[in-house]
Protein backbone atom coordinates (compact mmCIF):
# COMPACT_ATOMS: atom_id res chain seq x y z
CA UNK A 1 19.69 4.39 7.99
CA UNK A 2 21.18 5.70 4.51
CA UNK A 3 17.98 8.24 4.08
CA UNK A 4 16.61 11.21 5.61
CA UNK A 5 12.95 11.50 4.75
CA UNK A 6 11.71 15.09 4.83
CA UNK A 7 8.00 16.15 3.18
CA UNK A 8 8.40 17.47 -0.24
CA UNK A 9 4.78 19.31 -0.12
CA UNK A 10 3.05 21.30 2.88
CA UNK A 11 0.70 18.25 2.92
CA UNK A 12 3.00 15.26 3.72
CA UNK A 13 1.55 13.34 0.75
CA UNK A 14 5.16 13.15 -0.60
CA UNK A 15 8.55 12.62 0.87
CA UNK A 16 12.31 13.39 -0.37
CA UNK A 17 15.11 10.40 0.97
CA UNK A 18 18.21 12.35 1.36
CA UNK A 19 21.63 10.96 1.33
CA UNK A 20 22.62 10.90 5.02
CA UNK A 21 26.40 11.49 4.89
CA UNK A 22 26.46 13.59 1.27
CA UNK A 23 22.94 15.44 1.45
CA UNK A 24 21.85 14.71 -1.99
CA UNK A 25 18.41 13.62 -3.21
CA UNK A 26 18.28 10.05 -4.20
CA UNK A 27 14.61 8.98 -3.51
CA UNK A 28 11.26 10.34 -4.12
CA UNK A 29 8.06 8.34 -2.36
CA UNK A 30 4.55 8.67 -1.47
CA UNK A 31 3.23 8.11 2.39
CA UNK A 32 1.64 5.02 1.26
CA UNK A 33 4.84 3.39 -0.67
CA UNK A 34 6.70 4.39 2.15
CA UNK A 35 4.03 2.41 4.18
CA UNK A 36 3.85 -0.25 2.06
CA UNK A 37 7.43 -0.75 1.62
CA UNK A 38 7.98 -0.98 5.58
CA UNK A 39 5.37 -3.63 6.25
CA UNK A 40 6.36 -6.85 5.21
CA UNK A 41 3.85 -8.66 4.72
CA UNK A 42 2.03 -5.52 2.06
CA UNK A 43 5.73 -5.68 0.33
CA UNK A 44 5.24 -9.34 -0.26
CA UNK A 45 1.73 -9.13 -1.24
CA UNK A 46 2.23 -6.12 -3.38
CA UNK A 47 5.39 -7.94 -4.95
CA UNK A 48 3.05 -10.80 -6.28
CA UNK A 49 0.65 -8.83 -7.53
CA UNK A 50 3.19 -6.54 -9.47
CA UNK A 51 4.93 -9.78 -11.49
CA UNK A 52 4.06 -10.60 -14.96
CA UNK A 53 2.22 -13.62 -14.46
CA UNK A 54 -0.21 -12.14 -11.77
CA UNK A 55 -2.31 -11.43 -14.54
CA UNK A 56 -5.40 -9.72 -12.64
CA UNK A 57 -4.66 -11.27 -9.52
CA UNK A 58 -5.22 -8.09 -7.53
CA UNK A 59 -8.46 -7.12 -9.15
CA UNK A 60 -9.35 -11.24 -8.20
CA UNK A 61 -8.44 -10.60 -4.92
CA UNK A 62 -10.53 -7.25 -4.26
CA UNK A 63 -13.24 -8.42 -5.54
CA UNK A 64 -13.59 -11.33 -3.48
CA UNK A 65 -12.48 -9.55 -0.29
CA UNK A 66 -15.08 -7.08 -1.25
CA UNK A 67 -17.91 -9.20 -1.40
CA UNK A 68 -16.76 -11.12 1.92
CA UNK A 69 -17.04 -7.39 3.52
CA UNK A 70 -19.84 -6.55 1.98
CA UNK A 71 -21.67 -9.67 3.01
CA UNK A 72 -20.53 -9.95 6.87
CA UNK A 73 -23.30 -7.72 8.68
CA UNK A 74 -26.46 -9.25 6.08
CA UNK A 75 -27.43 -11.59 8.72
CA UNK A 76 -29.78 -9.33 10.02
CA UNK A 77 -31.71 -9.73 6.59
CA UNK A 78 -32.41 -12.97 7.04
CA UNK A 79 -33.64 -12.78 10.40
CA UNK A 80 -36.17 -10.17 9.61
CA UNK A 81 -38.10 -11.85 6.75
């Protein structure tokens, strides 16, 4: 590993990446970039929805996921009426 990540704040919302072998600061990160970045399969997903031609894919996305969510448990409804 070429980073030591320390907390930057008492409340470990953001992290420092220090140079192993010279000490220095080269990164700065929240928890969830760091979290993001590690799992690779939210990288990839974040990297399409970052690119140009995305255009509102992400918004598309939640709100669909959103309504599936939303719309799991309503079975109930039905059953009542």
């Amino acid at each position: 590993m070429r980073y030591e990540r320390r907390p930057a704040d008492g409340y470990c919302y953001a992290f420092n990446g220090f140079d192993v072998e010279g000490g220095e600061l080269k990164q700065r990160s929240t928890g969830i970039y760091l979290t993001i970045g590690h799992h690779g399969e939210l990288r990839a997903v974040d990297e399409v929805c970052a690119c140009d031609y995305a255009k509102g894919k992400l918004l598309k996305d939640f709100i669909k996921t959103w309504d599936k969510v939303m719309n799991l448990d309503r079975f109930y409804i039905l059953v009542k009426l």
